[in-house]
Protein backbone atom coordinates (compact mmCIF):
# COMPACT_ATOMS: atom_id res chain seq x y z
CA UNK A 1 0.00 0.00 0.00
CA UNK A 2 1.14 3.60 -0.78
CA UNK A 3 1.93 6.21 1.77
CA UNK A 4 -1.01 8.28 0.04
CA UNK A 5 -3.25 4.96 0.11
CA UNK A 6 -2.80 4.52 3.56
CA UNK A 7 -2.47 8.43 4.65
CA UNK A 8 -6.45 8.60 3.42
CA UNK A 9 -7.59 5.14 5.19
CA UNK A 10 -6.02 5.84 8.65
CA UNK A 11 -7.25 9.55 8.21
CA UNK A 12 -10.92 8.28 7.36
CA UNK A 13 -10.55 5.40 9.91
CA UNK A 14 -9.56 7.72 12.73
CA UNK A 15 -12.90 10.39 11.90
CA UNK A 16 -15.06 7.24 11.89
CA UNK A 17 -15.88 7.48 8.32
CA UNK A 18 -16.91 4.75 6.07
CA UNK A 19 -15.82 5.08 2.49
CA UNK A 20 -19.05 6.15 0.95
CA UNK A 21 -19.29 9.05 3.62
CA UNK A 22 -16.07 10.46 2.44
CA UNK A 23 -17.03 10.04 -1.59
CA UNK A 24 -19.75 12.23 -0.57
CA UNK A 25 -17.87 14.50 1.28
CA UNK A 26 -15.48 14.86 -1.43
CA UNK A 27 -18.65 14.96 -4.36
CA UNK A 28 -17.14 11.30 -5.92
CA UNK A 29 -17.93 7.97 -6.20
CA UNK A 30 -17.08 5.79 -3.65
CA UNK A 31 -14.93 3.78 -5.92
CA UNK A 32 -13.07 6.39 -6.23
CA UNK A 33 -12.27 6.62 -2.19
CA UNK A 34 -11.51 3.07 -2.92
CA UNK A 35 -9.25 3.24 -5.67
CA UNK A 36 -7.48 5.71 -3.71
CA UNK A 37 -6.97 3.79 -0.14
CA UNK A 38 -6.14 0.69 -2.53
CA UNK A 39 -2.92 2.64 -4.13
CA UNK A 40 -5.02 1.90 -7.86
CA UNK A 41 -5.32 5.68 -8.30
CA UNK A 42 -3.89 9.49 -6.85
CA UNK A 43 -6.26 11.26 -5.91
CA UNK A 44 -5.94 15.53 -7.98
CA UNK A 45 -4.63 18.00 -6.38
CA UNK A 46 -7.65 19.95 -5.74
CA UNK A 47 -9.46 16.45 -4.10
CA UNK A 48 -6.76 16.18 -1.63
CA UNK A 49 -7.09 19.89 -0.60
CA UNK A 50 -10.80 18.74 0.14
CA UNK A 51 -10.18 15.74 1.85
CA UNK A 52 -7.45 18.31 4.47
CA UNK A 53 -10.37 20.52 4.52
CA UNK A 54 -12.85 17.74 5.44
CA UNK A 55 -10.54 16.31 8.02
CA UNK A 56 -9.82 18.91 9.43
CA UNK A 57 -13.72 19.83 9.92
CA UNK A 58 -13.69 16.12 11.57
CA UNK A 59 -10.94 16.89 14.07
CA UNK A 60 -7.69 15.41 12.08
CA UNK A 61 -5.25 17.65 11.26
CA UNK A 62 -3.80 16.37 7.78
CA UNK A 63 -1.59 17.70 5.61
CA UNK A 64 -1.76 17.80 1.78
CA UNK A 65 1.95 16.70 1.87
CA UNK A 66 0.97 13.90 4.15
CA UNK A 67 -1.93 12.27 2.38
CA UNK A 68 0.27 12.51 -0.96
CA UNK A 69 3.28 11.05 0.52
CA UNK A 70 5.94 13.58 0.47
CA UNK A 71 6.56 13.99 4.70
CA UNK A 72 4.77 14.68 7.97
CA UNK A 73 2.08 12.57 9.15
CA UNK A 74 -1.67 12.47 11.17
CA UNK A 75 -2.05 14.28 14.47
């Protein structure tokens, strides 16, 4: 699994989201939440913004760095 793949799933895990809660957060499918926690597909740019901004609202403090990979982590 991909640091981005498993960024998003231990993000939505910790809110107590299920997958089809956060496709509608984000205004997607829920295949695509699943694609992304499965390391199948990268989530844009301007969807992983949403998914910080949605966290965020939940309590999780995310960064777009984090969720894609590059450094930091979940707090």
């Amino acid at each position: 699994m991909s640091q981005t793949a498993s960024s998003i799933q231990e993000a939505r895990r910790i809110v107590g989201m299920t997958q089809r809660q956060l496709a509608d957060a984000l205004c997607c499918a829920e295949s695509s939440v699943a694609s992304y926690e499965s390391g199948v597909r990268s989530p844009r740019n301007s969807r992983v913004r949403l998914m910080v901004r949605v966290f965020k609202e939940m309590g999780v403090s995310i960064s777009a760095e984090a969720i894609r990979g590059d450094f930091g982590g979940i707090e």
